[in-house]
PDB file of N, CA and C in Angstrom:
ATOM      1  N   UNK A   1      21.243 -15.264  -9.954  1.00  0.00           N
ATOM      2  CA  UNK A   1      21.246 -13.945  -9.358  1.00  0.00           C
ATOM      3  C   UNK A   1      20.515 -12.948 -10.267  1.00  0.00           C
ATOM      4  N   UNK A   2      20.340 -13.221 -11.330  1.00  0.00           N
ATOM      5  CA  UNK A   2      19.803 -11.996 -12.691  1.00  0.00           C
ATOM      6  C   UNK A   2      18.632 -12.028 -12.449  1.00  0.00           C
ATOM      7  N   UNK A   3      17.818 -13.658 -12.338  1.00  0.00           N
ATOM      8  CA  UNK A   3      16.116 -13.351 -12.554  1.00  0.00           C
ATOM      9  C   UNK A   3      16.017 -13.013 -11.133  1.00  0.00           C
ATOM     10  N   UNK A   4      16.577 -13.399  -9.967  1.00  0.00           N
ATOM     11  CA  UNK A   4      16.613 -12.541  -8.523  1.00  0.00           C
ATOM     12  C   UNK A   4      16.289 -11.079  -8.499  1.00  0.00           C
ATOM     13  N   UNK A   5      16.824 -10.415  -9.284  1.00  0.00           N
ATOM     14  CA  UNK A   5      17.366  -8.872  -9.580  1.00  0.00           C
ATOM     15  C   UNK A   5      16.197  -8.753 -10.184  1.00  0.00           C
ATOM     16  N   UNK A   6      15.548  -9.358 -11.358  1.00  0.00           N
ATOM     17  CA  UNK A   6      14.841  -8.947 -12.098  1.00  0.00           C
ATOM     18  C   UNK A   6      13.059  -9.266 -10.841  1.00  0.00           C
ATOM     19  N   UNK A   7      12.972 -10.216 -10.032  1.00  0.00           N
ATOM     20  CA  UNK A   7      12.030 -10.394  -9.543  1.00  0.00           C
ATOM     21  C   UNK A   7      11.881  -9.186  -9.172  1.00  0.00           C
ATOM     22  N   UNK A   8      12.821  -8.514  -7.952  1.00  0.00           N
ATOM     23  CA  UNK A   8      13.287  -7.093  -7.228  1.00  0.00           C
ATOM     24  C   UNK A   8      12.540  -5.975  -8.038  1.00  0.00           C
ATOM     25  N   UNK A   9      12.695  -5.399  -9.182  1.00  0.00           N
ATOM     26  CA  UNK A   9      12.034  -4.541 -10.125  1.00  0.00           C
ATOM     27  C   UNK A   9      10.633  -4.440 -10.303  1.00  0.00           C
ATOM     28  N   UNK A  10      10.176  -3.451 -10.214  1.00  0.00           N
ATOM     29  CA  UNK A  10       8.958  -2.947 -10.655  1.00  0.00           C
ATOM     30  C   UNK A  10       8.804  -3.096 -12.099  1.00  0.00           C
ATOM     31  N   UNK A  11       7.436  -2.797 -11.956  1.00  0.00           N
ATOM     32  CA  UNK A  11       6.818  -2.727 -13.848  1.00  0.00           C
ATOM     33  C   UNK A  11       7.978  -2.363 -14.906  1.00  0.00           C
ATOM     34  N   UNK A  12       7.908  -0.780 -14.958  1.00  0.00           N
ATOM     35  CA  UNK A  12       8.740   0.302 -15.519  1.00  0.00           C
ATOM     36  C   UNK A  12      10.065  -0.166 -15.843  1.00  0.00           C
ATOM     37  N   UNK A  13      10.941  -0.659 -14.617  1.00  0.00           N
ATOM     38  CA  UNK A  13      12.405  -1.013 -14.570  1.00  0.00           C
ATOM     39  C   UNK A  13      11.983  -2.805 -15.501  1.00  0.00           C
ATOM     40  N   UNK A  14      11.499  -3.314 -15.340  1.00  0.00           N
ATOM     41  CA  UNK A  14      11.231  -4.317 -16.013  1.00  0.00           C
ATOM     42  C   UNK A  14      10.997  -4.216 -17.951  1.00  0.00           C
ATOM     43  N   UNK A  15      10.277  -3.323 -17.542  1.00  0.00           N
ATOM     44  CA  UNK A  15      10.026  -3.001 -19.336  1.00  0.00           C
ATOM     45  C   UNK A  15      11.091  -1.988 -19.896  1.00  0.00           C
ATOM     46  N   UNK A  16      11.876  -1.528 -19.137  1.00  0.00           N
ATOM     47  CA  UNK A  16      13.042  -0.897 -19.637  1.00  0.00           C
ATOM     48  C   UNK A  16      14.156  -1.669 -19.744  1.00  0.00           C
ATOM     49  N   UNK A  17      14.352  -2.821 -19.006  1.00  0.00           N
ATOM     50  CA  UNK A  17      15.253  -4.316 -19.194  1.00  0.00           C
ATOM     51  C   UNK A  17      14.737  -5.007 -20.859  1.00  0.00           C
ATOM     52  N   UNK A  18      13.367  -5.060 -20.625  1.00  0.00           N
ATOM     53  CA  UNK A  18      13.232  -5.831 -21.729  1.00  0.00           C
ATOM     54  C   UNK A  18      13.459  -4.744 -23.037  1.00  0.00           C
ATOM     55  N   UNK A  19      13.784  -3.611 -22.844  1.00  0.00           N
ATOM     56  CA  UNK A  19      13.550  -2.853 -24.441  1.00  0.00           C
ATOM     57  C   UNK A  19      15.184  -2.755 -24.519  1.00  0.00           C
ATOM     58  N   UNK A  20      16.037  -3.045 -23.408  1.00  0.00           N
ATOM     59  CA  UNK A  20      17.256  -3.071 -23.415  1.00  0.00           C
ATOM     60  C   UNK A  20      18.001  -4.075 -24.249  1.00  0.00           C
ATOM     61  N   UNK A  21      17.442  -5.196 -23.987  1.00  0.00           N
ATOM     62  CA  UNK A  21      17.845  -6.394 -24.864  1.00  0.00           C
ATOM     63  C   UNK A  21      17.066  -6.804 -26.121  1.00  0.00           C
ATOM     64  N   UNK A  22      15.571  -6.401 -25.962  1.00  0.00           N
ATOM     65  CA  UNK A  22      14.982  -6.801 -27.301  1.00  0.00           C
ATOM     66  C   UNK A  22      14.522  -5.956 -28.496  1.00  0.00           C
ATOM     67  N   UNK A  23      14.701  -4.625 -27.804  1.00  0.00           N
ATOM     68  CA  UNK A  23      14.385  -3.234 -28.639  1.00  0.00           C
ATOM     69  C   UNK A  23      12.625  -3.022 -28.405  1.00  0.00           C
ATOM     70  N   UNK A  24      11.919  -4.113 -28.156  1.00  0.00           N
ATOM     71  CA  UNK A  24      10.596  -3.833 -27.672  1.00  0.00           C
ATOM     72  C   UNK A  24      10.032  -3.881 -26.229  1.00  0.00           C
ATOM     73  N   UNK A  25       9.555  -2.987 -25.539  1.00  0.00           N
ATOM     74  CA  UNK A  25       9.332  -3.078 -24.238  1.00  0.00           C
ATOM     75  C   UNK A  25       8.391  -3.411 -23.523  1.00  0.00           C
ATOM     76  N   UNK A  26       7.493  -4.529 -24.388  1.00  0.00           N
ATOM     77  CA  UNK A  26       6.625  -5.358 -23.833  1.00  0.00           C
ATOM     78  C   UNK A  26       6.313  -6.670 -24.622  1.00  0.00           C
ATOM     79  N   UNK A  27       6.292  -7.831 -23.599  1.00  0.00           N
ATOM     80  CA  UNK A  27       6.207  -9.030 -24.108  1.00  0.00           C
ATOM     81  C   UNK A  27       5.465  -9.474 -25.257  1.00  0.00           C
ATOM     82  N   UNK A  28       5.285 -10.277 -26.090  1.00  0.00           N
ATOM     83  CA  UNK A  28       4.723 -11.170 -27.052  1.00  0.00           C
ATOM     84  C   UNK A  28       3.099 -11.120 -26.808  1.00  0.00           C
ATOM     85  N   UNK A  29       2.978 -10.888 -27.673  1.00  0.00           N
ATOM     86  CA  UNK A  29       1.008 -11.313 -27.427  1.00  0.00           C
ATOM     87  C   UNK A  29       0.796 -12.023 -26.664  1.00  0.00           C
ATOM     88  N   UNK A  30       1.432 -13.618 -27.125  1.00  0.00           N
ATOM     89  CA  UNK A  30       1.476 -14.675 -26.924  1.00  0.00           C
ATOM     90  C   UNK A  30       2.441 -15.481 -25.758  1.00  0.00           C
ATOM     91  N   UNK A  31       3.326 -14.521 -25.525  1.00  0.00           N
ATOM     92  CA  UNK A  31       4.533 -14.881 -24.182  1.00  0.00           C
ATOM     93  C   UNK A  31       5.795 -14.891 -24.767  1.00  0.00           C
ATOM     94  N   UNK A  32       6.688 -15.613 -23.925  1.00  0.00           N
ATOM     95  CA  UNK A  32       8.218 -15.393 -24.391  1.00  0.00           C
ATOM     96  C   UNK A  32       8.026 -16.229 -25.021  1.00  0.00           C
ATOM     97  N   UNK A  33       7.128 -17.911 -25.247  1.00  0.00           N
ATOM     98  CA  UNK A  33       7.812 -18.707 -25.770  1.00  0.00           C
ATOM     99  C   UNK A  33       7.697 -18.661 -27.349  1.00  0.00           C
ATOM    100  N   UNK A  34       6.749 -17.430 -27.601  1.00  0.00           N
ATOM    101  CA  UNK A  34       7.258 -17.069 -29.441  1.00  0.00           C
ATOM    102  C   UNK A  34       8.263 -16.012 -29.660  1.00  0.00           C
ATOM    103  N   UNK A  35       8.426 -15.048 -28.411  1.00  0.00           N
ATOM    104  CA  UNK A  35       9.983 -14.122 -28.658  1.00  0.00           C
ATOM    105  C   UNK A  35      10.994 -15.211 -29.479  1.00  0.00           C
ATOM    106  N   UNK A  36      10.975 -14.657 -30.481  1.00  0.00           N
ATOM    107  CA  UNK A  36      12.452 -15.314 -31.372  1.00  0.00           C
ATOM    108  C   UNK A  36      13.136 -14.046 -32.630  1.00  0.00           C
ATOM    109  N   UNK A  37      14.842 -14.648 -31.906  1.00  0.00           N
ATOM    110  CA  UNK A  37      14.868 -15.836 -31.289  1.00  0.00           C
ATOM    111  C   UNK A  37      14.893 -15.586 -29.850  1.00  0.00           C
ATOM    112  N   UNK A  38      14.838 -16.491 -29.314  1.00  0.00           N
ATOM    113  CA  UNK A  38      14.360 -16.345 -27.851  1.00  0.00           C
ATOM    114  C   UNK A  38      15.576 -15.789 -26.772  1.00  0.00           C
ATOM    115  N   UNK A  39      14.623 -14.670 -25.839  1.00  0.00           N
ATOM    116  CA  UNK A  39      15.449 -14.502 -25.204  1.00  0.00           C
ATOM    117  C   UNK A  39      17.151 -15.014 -24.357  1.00  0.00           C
ATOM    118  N   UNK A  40      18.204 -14.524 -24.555  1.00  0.00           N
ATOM    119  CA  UNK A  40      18.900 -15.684 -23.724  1.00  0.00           C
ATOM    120  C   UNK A  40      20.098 -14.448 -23.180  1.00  0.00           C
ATOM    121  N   UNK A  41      20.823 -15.013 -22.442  1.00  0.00           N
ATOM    122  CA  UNK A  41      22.001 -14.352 -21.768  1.00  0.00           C
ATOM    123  C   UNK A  41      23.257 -15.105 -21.617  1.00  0.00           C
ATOM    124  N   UNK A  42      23.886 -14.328 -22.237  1.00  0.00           N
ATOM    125  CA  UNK A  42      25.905 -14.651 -22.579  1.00  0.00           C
ATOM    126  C   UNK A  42      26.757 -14.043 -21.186  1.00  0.00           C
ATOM    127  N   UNK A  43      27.243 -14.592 -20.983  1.00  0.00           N
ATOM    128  CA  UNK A  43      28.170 -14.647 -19.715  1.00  0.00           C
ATOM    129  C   UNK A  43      29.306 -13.494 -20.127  1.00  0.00           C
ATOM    130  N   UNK A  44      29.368 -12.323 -20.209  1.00  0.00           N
ATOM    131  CA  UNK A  44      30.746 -12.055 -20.438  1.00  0.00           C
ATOM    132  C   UNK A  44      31.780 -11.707 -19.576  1.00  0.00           C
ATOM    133  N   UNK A  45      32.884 -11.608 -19.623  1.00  0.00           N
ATOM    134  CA  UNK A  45      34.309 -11.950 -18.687  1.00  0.00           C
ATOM    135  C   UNK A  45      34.728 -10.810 -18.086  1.00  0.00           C
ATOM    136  N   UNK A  46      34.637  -9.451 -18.272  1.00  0.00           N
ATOM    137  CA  UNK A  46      35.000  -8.487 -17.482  1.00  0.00           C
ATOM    138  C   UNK A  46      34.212  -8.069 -16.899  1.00  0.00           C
ATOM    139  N   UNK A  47      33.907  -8.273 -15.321  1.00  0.00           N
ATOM    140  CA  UNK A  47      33.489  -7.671 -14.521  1.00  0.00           C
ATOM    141  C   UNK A  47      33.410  -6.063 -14.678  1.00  0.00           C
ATOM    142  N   UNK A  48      34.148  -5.486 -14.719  1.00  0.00           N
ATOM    143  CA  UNK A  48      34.230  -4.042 -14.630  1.00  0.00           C
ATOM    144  C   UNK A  48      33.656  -3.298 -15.602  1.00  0.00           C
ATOM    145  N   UNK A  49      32.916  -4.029 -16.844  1.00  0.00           N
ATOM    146  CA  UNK A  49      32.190  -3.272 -17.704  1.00  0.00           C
ATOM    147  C   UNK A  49      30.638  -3.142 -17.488  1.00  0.00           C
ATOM    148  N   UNK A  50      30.008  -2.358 -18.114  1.00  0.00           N
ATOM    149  CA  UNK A  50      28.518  -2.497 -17.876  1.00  0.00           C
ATOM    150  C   UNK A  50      28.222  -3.718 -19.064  1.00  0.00           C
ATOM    151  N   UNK A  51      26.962  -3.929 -18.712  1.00  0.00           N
ATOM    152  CA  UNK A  51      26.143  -5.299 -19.628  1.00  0.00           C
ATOM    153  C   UNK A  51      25.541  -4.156 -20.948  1.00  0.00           C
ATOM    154  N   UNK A  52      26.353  -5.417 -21.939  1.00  0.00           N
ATOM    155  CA  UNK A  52      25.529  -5.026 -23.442  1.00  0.00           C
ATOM    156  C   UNK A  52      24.485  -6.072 -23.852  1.00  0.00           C
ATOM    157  N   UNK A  53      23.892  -5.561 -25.023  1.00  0.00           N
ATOM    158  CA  UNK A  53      23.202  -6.327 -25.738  1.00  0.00           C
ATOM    159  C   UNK A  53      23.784  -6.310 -26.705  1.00  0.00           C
ATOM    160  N   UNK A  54      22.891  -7.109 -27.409  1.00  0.00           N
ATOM    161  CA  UNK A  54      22.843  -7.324 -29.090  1.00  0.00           C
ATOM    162  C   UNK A  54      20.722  -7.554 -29.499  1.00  0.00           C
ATOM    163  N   UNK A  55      20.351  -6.272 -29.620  1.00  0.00           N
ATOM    164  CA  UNK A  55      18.909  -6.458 -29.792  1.00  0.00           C
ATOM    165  C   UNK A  55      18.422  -7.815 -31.344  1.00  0.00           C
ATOM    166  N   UNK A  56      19.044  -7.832 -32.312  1.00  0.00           N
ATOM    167  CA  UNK A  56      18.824  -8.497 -32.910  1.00  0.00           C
ATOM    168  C   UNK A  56      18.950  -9.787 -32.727  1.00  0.00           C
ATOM    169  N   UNK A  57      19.355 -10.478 -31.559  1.00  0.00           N
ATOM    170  CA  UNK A  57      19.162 -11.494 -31.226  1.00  0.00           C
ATOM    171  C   UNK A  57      18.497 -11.440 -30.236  1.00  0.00           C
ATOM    172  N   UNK A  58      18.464 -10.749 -29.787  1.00  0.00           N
ATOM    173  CA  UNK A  58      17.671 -11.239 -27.948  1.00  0.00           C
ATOM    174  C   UNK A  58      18.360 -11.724 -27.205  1.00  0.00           C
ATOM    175  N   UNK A  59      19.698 -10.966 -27.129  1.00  0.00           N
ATOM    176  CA  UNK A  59      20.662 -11.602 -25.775  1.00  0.00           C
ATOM    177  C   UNK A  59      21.610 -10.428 -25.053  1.00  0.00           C
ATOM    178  N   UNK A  60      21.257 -10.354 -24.078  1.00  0.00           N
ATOM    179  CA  UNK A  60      21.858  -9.707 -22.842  1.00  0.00           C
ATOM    180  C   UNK A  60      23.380 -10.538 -22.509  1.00  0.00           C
ATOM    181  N   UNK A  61      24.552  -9.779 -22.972  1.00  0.00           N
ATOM    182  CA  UNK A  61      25.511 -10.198 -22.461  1.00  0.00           C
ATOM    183  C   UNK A  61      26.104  -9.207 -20.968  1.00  0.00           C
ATOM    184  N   UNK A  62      26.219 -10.576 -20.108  1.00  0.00           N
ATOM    185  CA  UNK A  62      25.921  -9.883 -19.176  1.00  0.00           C
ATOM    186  C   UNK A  62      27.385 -10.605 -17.773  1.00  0.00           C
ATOM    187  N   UNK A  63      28.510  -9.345 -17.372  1.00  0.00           N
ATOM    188  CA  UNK A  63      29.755  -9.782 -16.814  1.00  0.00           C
ATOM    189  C   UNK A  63      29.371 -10.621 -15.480  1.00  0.00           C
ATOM    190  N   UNK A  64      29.999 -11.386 -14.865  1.00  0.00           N
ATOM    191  CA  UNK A  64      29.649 -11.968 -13.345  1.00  0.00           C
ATOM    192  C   UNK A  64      29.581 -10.933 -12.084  1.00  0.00           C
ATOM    193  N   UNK A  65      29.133  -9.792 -12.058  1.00  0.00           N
ATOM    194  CA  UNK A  65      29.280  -9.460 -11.120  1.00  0.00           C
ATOM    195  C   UNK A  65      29.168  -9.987  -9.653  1.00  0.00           C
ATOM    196  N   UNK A  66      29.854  -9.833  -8.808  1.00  0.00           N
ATOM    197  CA  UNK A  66      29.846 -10.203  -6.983  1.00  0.00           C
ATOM    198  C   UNK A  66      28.701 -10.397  -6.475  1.00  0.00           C
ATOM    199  N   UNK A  67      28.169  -9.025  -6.649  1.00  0.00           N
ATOM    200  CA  UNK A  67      26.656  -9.300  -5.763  1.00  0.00           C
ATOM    201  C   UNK A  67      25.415  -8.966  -6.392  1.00  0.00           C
ATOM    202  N   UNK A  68      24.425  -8.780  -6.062  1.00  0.00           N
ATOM    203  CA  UNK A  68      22.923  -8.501  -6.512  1.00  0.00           C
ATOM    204  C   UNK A  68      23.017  -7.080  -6.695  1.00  0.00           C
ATOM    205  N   UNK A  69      23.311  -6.031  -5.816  1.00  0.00           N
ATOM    206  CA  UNK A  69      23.673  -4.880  -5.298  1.00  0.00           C
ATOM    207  C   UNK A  69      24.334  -4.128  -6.570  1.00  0.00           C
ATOM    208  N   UNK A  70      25.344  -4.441  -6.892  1.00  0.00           N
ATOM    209  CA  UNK A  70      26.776  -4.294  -8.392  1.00  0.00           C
ATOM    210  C   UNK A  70      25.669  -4.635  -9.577  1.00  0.00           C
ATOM    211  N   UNK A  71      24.545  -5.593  -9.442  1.00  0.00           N
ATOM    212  CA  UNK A  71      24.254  -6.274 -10.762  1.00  0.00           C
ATOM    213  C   UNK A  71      23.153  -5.134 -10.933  1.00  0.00           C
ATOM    214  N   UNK A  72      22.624  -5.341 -10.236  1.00  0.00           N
ATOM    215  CA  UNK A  72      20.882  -4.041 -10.029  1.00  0.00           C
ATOM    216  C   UNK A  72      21.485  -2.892 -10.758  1.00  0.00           C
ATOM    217  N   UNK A  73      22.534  -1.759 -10.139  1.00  0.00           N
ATOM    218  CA  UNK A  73      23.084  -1.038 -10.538  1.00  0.00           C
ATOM    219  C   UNK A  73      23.369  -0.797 -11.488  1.00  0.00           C
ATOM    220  N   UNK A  74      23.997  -1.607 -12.115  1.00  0.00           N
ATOM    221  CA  UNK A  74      24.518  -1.686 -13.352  1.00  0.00           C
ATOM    222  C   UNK A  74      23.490  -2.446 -14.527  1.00  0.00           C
ATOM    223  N   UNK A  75      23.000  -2.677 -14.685  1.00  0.00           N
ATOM    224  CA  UNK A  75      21.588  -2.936 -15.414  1.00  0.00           C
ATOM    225  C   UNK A  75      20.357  -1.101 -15.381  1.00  0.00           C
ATOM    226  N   UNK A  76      20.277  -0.864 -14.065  1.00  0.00           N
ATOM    227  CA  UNK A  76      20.115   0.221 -14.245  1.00  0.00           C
ATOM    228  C   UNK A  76      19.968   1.240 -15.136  1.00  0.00           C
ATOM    229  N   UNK A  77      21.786   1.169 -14.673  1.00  0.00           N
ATOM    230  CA  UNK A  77      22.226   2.758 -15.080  1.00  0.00           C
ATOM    231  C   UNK A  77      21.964   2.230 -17.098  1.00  0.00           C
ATOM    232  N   UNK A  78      22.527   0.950 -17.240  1.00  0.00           N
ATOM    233  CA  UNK A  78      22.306   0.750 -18.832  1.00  0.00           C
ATOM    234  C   UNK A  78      21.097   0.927 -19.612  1.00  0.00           C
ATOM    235  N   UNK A  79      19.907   0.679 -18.753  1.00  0.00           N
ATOM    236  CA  UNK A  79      18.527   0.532 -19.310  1.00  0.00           C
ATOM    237  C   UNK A  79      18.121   2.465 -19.248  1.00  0.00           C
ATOM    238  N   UNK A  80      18.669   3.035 -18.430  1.00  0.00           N
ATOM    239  CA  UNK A  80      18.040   4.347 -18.687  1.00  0.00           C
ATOM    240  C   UNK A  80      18.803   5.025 -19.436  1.00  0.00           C
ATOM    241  N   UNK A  81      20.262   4.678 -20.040  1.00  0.00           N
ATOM    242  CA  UNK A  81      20.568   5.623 -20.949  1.00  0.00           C
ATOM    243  C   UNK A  81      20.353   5.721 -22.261  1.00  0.00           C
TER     244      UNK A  81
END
């Protein structure tokens, strides 16, 4: 459902995802597969919170939300504040 959400996004909302989790808001010279360490995403357990990071690793911990709708939103509102 995440890279779903993420297909959905424009440029802008895309490069504001990626500066969310990696602190830089545009890819590798070279692509993700030298981002290190490499991008990844942690499952975390309360729904009802917004999604954190941890920029020094490159991981989006990110709750199960229900739908696409809840997930968009909430990625969102995190990347613009």
């Amino acid at each position: 459902m995440f890279w779903q959400v993420v297909e959905g996004m424009d440029a802008k909302q895309r490069s504001m995802l990626l500066k969310f989790v990696t602190s830089c808001s545009r890819a590798p010279i070279l692509g993700f597969k030298d981002l290190y360490p490499p991008f990844n995403i942690h499952q975390a357990h309360d729904d009802t919170r917004l999604p954190t990071s941890s920029t020094c690793i490159n991981q989006l911990k990110l709750p199960p939300y229900k739908d696409m709708k809840s997930l968009k939103e909430k990625l969102m509102y995190d990347t613009r504040a």
